[in-house]
Protein backbone atom coordinates (compact mmCIF):
# COMPACT_ATOMS: atom_id res chain seq x y z
CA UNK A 1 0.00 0.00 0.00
CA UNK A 2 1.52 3.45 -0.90
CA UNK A 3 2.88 5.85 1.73
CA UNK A 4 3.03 2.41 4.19
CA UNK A 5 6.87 1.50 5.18
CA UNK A 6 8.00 -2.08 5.24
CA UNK A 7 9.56 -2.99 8.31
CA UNK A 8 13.57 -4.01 8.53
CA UNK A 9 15.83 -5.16 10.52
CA UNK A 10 14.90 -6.96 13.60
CA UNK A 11 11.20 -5.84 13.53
CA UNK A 12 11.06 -7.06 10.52
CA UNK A 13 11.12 -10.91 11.93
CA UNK A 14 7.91 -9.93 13.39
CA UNK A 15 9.40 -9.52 16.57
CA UNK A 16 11.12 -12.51 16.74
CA UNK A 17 14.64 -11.25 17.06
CA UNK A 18 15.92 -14.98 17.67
CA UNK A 19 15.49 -15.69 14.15
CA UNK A 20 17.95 -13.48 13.08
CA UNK A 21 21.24 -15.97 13.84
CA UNK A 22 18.86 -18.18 12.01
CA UNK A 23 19.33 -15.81 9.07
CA UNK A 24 22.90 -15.02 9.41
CA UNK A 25 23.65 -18.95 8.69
CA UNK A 26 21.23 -19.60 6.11
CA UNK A 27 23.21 -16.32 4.13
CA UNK A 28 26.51 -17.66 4.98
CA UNK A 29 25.60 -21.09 3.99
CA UNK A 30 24.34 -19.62 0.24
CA UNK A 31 27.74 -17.64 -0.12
CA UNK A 32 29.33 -21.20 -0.13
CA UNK A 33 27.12 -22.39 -2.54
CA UNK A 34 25.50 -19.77 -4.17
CA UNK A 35 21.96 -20.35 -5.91
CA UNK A 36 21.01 -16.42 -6.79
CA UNK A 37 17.90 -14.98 -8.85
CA UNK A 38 16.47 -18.71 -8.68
CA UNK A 39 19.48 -20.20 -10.85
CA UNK A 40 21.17 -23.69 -10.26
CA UNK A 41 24.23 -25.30 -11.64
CA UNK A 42 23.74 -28.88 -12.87
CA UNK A 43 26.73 -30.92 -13.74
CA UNK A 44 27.35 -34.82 -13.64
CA UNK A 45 30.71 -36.63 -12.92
CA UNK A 46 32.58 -38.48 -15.29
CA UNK A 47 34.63 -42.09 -15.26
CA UNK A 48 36.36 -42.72 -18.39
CA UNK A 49 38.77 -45.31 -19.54
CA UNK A 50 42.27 -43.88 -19.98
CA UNK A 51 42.89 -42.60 -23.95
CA UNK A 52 38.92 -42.20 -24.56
CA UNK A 53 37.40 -39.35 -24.52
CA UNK A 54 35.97 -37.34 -21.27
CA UNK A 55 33.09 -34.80 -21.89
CA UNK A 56 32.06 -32.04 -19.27
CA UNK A 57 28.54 -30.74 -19.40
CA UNK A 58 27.81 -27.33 -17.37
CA UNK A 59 23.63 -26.58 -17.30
CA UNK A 60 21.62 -23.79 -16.34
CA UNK A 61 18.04 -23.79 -14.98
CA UNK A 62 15.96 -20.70 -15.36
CA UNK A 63 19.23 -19.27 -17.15
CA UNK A 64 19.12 -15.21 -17.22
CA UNK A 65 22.04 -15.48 -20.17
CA UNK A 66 24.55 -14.72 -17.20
CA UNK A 67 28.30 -15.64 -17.90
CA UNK A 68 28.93 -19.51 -17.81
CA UNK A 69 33.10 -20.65 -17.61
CA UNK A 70 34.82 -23.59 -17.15
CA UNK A 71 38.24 -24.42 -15.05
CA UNK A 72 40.64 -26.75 -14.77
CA UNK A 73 41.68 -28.85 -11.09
CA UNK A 74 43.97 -25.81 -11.51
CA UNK A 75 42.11 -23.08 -10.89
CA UNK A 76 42.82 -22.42 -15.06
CA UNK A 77 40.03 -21.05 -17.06
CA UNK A 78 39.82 -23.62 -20.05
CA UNK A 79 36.40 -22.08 -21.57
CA UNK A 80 35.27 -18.72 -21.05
CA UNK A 81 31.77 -18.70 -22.99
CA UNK A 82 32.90 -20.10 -25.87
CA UNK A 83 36.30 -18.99 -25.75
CA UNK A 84 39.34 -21.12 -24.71
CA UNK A 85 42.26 -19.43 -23.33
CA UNK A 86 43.85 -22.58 -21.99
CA UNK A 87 46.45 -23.92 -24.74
CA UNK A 88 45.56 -27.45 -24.69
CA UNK A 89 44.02 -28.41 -28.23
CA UNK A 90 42.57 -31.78 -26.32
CA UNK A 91 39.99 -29.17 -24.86
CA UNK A 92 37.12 -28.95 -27.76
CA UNK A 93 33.81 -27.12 -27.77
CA UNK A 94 30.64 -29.18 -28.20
CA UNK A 95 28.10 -26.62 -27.66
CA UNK A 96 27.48 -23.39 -26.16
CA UNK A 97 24.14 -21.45 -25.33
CA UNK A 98 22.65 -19.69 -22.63
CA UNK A 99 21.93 -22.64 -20.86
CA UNK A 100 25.07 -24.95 -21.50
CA UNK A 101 28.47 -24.82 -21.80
CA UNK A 102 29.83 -28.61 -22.72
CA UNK A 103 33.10 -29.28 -23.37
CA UNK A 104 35.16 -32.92 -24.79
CA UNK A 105 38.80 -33.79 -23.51
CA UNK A 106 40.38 -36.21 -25.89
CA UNK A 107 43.49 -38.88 -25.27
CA UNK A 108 42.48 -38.91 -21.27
CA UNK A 109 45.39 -39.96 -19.18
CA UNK A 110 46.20 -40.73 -15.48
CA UNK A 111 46.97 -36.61 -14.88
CA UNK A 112 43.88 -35.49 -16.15
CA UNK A 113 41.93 -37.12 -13.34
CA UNK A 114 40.64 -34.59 -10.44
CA UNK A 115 38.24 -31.99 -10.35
CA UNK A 116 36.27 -29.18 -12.60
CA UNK A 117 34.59 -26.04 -12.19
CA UNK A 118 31.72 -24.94 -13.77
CA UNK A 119 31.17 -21.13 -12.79
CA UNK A 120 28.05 -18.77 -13.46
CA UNK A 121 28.80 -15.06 -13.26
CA UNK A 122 25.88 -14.33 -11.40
CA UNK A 123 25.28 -11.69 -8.05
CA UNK A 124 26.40 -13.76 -5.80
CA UNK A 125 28.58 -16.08 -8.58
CA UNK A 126 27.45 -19.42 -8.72
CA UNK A 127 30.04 -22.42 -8.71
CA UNK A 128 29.56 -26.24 -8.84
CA UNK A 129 32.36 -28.97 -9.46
CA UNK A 130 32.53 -32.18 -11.50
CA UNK A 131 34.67 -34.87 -10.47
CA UNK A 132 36.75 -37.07 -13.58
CA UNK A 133 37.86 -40.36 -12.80
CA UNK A 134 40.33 -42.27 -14.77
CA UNK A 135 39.96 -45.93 -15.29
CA UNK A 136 43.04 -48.00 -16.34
CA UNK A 137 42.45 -51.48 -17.60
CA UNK A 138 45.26 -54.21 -17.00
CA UNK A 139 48.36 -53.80 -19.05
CA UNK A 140 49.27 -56.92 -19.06
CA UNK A 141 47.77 -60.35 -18.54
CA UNK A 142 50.20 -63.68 -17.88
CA UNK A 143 50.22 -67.66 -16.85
CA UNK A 144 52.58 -68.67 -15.40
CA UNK A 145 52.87 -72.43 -14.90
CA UNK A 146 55.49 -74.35 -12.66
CA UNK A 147 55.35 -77.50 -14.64
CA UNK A 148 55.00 -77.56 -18.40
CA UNK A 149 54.27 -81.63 -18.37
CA UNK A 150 53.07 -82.96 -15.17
CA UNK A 151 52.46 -86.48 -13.87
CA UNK A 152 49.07 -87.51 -13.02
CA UNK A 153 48.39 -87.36 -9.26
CA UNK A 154 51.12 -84.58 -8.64
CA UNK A 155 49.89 -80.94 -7.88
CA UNK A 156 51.15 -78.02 -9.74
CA UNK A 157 51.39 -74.52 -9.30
CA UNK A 158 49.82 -71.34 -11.39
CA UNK A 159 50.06 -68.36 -11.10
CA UNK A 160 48.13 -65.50 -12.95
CA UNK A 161 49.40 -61.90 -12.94
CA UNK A 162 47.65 -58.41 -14.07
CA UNK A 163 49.85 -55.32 -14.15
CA UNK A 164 49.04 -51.70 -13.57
CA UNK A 165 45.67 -51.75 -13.39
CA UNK A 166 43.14 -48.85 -11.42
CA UNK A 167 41.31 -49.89 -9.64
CA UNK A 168 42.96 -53.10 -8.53
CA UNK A 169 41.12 -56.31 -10.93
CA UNK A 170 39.67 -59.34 -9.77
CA UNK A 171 40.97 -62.55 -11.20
CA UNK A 172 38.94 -65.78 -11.76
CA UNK A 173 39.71 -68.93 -12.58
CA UNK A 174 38.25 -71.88 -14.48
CA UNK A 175 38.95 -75.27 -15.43
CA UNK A 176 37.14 -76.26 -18.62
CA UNK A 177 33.68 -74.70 -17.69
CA UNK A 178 34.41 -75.46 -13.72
CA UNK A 179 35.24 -72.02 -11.68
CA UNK A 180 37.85 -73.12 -9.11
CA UNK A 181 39.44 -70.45 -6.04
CA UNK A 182 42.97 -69.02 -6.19
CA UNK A 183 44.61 -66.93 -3.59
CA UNK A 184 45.06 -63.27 -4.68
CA UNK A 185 48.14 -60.62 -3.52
CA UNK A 186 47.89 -56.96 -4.44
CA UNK A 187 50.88 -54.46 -4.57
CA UNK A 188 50.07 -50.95 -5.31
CA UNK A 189 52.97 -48.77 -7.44
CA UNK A 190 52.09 -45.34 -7.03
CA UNK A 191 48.46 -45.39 -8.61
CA UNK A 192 48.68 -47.98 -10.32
CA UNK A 193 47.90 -51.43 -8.92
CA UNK A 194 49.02 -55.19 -9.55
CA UNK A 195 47.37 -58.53 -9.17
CA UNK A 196 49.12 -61.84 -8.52
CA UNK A 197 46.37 -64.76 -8.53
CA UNK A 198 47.52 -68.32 -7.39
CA UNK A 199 46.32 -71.41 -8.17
CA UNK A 200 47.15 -74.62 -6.79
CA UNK A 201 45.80 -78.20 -8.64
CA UNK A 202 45.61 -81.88 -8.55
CA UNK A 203 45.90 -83.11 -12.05
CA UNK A 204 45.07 -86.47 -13.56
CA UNK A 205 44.75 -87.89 -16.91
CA UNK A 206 41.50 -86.48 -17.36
CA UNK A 207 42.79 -83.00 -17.02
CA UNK A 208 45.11 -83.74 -20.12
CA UNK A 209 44.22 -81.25 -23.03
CA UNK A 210 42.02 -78.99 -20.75
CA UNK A 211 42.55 -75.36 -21.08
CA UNK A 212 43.07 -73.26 -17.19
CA UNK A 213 41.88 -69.95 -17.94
CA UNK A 214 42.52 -66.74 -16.33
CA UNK A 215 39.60 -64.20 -16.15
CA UNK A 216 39.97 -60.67 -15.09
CA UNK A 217 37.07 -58.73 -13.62
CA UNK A 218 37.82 -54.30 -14.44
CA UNK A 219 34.99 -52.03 -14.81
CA UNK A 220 37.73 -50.80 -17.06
CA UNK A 221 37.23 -54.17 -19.35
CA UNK A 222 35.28 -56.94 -20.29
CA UNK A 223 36.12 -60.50 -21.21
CA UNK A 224 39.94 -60.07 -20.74
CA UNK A 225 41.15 -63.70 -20.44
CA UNK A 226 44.43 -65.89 -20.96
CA UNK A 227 44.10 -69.51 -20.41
CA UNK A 228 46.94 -72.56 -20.80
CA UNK A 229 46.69 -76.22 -21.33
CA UNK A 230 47.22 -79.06 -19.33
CA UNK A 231 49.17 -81.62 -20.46
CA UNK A 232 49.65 -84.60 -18.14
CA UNK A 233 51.65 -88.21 -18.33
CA UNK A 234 49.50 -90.58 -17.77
CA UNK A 235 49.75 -94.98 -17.11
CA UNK A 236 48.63 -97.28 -19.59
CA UNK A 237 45.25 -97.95 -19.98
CA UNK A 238 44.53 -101.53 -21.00
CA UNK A 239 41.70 -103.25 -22.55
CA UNK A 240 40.61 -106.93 -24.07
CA UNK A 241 38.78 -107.79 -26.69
CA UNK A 242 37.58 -111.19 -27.99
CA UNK A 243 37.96 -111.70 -31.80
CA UNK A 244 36.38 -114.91 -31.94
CA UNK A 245 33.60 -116.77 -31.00
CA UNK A 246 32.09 -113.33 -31.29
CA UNK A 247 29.25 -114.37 -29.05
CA UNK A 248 28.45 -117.36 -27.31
CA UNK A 249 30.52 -120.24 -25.41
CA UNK A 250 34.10 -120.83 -25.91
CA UNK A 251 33.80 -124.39 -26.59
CA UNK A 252 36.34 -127.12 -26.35
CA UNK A 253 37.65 -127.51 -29.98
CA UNK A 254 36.94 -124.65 -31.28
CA UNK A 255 39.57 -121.30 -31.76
CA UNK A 256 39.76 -118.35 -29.70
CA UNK A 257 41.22 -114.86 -30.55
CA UNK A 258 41.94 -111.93 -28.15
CA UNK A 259 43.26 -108.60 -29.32
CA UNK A 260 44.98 -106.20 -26.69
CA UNK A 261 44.40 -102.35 -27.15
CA UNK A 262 46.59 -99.89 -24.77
CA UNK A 263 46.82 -96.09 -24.59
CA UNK A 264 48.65 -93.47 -22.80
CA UNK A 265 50.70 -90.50 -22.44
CA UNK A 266 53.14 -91.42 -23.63
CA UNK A 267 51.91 -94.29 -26.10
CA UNK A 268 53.14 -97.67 -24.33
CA UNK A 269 56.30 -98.87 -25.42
CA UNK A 270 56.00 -102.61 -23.94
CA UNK A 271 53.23 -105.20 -23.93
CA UNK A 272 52.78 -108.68 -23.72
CA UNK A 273 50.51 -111.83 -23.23
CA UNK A 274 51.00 -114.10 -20.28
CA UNK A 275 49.15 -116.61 -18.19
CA UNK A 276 48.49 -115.65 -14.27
CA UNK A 277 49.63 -118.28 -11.85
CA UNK A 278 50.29 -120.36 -14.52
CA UNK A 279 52.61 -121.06 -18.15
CA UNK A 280 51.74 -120.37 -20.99
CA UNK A 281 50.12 -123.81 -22.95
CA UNK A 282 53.08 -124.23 -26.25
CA UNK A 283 50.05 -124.28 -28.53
CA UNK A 284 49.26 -120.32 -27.94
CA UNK A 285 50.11 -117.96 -30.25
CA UNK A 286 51.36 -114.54 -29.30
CA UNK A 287 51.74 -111.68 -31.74
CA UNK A 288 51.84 -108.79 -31.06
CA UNK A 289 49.03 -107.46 -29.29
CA UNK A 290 46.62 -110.34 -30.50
CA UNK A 291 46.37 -113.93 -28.33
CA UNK A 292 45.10 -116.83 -30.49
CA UNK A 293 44.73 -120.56 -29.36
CA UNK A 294 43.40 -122.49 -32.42
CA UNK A 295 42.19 -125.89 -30.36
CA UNK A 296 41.03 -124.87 -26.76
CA UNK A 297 40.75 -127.83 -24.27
CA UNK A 298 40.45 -127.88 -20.38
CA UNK A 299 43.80 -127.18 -19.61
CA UNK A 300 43.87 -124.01 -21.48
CA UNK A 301 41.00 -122.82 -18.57
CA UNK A 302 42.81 -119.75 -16.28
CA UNK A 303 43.38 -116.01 -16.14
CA UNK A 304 45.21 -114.98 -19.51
CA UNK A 305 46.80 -111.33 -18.63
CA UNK A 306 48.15 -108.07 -21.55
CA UNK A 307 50.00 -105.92 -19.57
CA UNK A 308 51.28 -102.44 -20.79
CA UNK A 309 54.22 -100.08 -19.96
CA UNK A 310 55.38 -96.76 -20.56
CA UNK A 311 57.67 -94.24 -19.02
CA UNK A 312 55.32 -93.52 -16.03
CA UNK A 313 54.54 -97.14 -15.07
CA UNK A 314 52.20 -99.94 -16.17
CA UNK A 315 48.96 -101.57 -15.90
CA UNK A 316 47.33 -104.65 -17.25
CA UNK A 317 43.56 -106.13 -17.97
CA UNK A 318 42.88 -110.00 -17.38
CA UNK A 319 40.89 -112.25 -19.42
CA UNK A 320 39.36 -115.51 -17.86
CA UNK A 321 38.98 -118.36 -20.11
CA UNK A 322 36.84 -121.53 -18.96
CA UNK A 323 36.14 -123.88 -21.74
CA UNK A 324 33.03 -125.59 -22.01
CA UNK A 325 32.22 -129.65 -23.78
CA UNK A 326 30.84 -129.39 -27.11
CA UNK A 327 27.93 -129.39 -26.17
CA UNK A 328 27.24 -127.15 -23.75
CA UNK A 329 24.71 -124.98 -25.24
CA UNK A 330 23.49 -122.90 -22.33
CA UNK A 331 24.42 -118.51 -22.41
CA UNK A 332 26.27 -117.78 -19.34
CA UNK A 333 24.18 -115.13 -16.96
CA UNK A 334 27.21 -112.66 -17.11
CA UNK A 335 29.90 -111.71 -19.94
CA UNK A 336 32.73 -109.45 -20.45
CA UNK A 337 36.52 -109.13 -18.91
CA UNK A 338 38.00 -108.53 -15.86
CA UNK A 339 40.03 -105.11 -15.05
CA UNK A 340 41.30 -104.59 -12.28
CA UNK A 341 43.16 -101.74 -11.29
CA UNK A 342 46.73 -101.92 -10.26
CA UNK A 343 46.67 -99.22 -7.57
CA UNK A 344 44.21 -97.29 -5.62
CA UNK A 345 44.78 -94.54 -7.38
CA UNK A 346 43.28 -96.08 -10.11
CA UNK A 347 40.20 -95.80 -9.06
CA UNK A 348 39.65 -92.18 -9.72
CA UNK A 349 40.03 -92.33 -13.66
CA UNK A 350 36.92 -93.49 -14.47
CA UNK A 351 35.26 -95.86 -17.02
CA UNK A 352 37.00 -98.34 -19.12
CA UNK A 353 34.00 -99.28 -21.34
CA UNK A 354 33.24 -95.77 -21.66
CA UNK A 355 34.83 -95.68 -25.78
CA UNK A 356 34.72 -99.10 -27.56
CA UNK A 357 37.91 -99.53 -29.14
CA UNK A 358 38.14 -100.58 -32.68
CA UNK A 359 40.15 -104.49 -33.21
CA UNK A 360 41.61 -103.22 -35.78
CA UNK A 361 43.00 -100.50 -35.08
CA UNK A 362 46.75 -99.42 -33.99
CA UNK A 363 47.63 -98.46 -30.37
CA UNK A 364 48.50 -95.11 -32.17
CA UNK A 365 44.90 -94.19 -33.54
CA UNK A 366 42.99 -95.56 -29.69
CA UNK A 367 40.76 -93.04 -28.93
CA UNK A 368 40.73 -90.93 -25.21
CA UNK A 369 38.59 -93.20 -23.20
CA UNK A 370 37.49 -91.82 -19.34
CA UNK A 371 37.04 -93.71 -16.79
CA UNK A 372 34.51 -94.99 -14.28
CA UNK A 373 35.04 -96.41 -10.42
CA UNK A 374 32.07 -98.68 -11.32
CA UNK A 375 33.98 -100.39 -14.01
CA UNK A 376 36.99 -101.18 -12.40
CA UNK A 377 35.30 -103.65 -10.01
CA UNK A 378 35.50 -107.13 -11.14
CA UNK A 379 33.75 -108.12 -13.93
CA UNK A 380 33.22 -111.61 -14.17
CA UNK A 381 32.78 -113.11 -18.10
CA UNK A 382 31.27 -116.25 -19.67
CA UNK A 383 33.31 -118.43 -18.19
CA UNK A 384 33.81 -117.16 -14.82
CA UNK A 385 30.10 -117.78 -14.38
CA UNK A 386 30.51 -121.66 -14.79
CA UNK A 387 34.04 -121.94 -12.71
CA UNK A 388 32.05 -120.14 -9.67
CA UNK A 389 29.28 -122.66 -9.89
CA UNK A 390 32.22 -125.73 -9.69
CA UNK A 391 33.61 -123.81 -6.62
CA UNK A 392 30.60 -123.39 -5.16
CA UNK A 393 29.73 -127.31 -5.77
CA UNK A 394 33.56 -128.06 -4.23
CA UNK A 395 32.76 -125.97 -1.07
CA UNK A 396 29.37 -127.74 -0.72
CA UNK A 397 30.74 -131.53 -0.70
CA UNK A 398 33.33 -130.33 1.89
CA UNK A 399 31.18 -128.62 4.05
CA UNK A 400 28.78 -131.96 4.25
CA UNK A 401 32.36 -134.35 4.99
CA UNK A 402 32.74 -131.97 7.96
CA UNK A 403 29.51 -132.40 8.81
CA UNK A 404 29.21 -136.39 8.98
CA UNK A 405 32.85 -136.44 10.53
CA UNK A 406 31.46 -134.32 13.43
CA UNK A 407 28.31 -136.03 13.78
CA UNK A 408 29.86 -139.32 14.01
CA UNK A 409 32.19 -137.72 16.57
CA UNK A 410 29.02 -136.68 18.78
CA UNK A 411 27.64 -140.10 18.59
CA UNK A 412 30.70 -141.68 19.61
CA UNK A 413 31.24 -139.56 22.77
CA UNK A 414 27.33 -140.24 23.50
CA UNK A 415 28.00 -144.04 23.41
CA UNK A 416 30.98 -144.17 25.70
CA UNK A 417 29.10 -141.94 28.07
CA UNK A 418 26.57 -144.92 28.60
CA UNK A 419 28.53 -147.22 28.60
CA UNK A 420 30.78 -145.33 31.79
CA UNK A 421 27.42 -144.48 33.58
CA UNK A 422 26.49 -148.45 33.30
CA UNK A 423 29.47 -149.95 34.85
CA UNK A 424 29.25 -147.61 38.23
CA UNK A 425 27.83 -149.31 41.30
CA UNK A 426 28.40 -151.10 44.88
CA UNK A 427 30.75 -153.54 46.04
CA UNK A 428 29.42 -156.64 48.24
CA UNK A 429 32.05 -159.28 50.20
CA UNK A 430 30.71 -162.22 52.66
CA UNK A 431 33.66 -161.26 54.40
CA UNK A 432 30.71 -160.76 57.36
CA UNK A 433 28.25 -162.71 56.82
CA UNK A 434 26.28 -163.60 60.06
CA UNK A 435 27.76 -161.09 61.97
CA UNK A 436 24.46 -158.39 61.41
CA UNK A 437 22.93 -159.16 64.18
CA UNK A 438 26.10 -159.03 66.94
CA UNK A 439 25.80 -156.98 69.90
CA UNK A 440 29.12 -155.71 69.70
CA UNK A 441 32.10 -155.85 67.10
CA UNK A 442 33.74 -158.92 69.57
CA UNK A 443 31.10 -160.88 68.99
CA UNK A 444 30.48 -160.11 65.10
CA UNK A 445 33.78 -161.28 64.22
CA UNK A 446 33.61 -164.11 66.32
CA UNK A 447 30.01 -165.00 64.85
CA UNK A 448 31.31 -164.45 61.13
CA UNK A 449 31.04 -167.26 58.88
CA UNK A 450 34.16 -168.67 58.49
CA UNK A 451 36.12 -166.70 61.03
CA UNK A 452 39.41 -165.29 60.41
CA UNK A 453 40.97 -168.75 59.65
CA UNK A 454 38.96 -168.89 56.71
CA UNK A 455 40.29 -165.77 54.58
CA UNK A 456 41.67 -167.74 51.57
CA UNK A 457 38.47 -168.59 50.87
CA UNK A 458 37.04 -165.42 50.50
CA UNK A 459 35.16 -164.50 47.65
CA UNK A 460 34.02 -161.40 45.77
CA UNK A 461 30.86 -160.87 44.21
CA UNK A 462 30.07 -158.00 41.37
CA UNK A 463 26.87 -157.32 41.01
């Protein structure tokens, strides 16, 4: 209303002069961070990956077309309007209005990092900062293994580095498709930071071929990755095949052909046929890898054994033969071979059926074949099935001669026993006969038949 005077000062806090330290803080608090005539300063920060490209965006709300600059973590005035004054060509203008001042920085590196004003010449100025952060992905990315070749069963080293990297990366690793844990050391070099991942595995000969890969994790990078292969030594591994009968008994008079097939790393460099417990019957043939007895009879029945070697050690599978009459016609409830495995740590390499090998083929061209625990257990063929039923029959016919031996023992001890208990009883003389009805012993042995001059004539009585 005209002619009326606003009030100032204290009275003008209705008052309330307790509001006025209020006041005092609330204008000291806007110098720091000034927000006059309505107008704000938006800005964002920035990561970047170190040689890309950084760009710096400086808004205005409810812009008035005030004065909008741009400075360096110097204090340096790169863009004034749309003006540059600092003599660094990296520093490019993108655009430029009342409302925006946004500016690209090309080829960032490590010393760019830090932060950057954005200034509006406004009464109070206003001032807000952006903050650029430089990412630096791994330099360098390295396996190292301690054993090129390794021996299944022995446990190597590996060790995966990353060099001057920010921040520090994360390695990974895998086995084939499997993630396993490593133990990780960092050592920081000024800013800069380097990872050493260790590793520490069992290998056997199913780790031969497989690649160990080393995965880094960097917001700087994705997918970076070095891997190695395995390659591990392995034993022998043996298998038996019959040739001939292909199916059905091995009767007596008829051929039989086996055919040994070995693999390993390296290839073997030894095998051979022979007979367990046992020599070999002169009418087998041997050659090579192939076992062939043209006539079987009984006394070619047994354990026939191929055993392999190579530079790491050797291993064997057994074949058991039991030859049936002409004319036995009756399948066997079981077929196949016996393997057994010649150490316990055998029995983590898995299944020897698992690839069928080809009879023809050289030890050379054998394919890879894992293994099973399962399959190493004994595996009984045709003709154990009929040498377990004689066995059981021979057990049988002892166990009943034991049997009558100790019942005829029993029945024995039971006679004698009556016959002891009969032959026990009392003892009768007429030594003093008459003498039971004496008054005293005087007169008993003078009433005794006989007397005492009669003693040779005494008699005994069993009863």
């Amino acid at each position: 209303m005209a002619g009326r005077a606003e009030p100032s000062g204290p009275a003008a806090c209705g008052g309330a002069p307790g509001l006025l330290p209020v006041l005092l803080l609330l204008l000291s608090a806007a110098a720091i961070i000034p927000r006059g005539d309505g107008q704000n300063l938006v800005t964002e920060d920035v990561t970047v990956v170190e040689g890309d490209v950084a760009t710096i965006s400086c808004r205005v709300k409810n812009s008035d077309d005030s004065v909008i600059q741009l400075l360096n973590p110097n204090r340096q005035t790169i863009y004034f309007r749309d003006f540059r004054p600092l003599k660094d060509s990296r520093f490019q203008l993108v655009n430029f209005s009342n409302s925006e001042l946004r500016v690209s920085l090309t080829n960032v590196s490590i010393s760019d990092e830090g932060r950057y004003f954005c200034q509006l010449y406004t009464d109070p100025p206003q001032e807000i900062y952006t903050t650029i952060t430089v990412l630096v992905p791994p330099r360098n990315l390295v396996i190292d293994i301690q054993k090129e070749i390794a021996v299944e069963g022995e446990e190597i080293e590996l060790n995966c580095t990353a060099m001057a990297s920010r921040p520090a990366t994360t390695i990974r690793w895998f086995k084939g498709n499997k993630e396993l844990t490593g133990k990780s050391e960092v050592e920081q070099w000024s800013d800069m930071y380097t990872v050493t991942s260790q590793l520490l595995l069992k290998v056997g000969r199913e780790d031969d071929g497989v690649p160990v890969i080393c995965l880094v994790d960097h917001p700087a990078v994705k997918d970076l990755q070095t891997q190695r292969y395995l390659e591990v030594m392995y034993k022998p591994q043996v298998r038996v095949s019959q040739n001939y009968p292909v199916q059905g008994l091995t009767r007596e008079g008829e051929p039989l052909e086996l055919t040994c097939a070995a693999f390993g790393k390296p290839q073997p460099t030894d095998m051979r046929w022979l007979r367990v417990d046992d020599e070999m019957p002169q009418h087998v043939v041997v050659s090579g890898s192939n076992l062939l007895i043209s006539n079987l009879n009984k006394t070619d029945n047994g354990t026939y054994r191929c055993e392999a070697s190579n530079a790491v050690g050797k291993s064997h599978a057994d074949y058991m033969l039991f030859v049936y009459d002409t004319t036995a016609t009756t399948e066997p409830a079981v077929h196949g071979f016996t393997q057994l495995p010649n150490s316990a740590e055998e029995l983590d390499y898995g299944d020897l059926s698992g690839t069928p090998v080809p009879l023809n083929a050289s030890t050379e061209a054998l394919p890879t074949v894992q293994l099973s625990n399962a399959s190493l257990a004994f595996r009984p063929d045709s003709r154990a099935g009929e040498e377990g039923a004689i066995r059981s029959v021979d057990h049988a016919v002892v166990g009943g001669v034991v049997a009558v031996v100790v019942f005829a023992m029993l029945c024995l001890l039971i006679i004698l026993g009556r016959y002891f208990a009969r032959h026990k009883g009392t003892y009768f003389t007429h030594e003093a006969k008459g003498a039971d009805d004496a008054a005293d012993a005087d007169t008993a042995i003078i009433n005794a038949e006989g007397g005492q001059n009669n003693s040779e004539e005494k008699k005994e009585y069993f009863i």
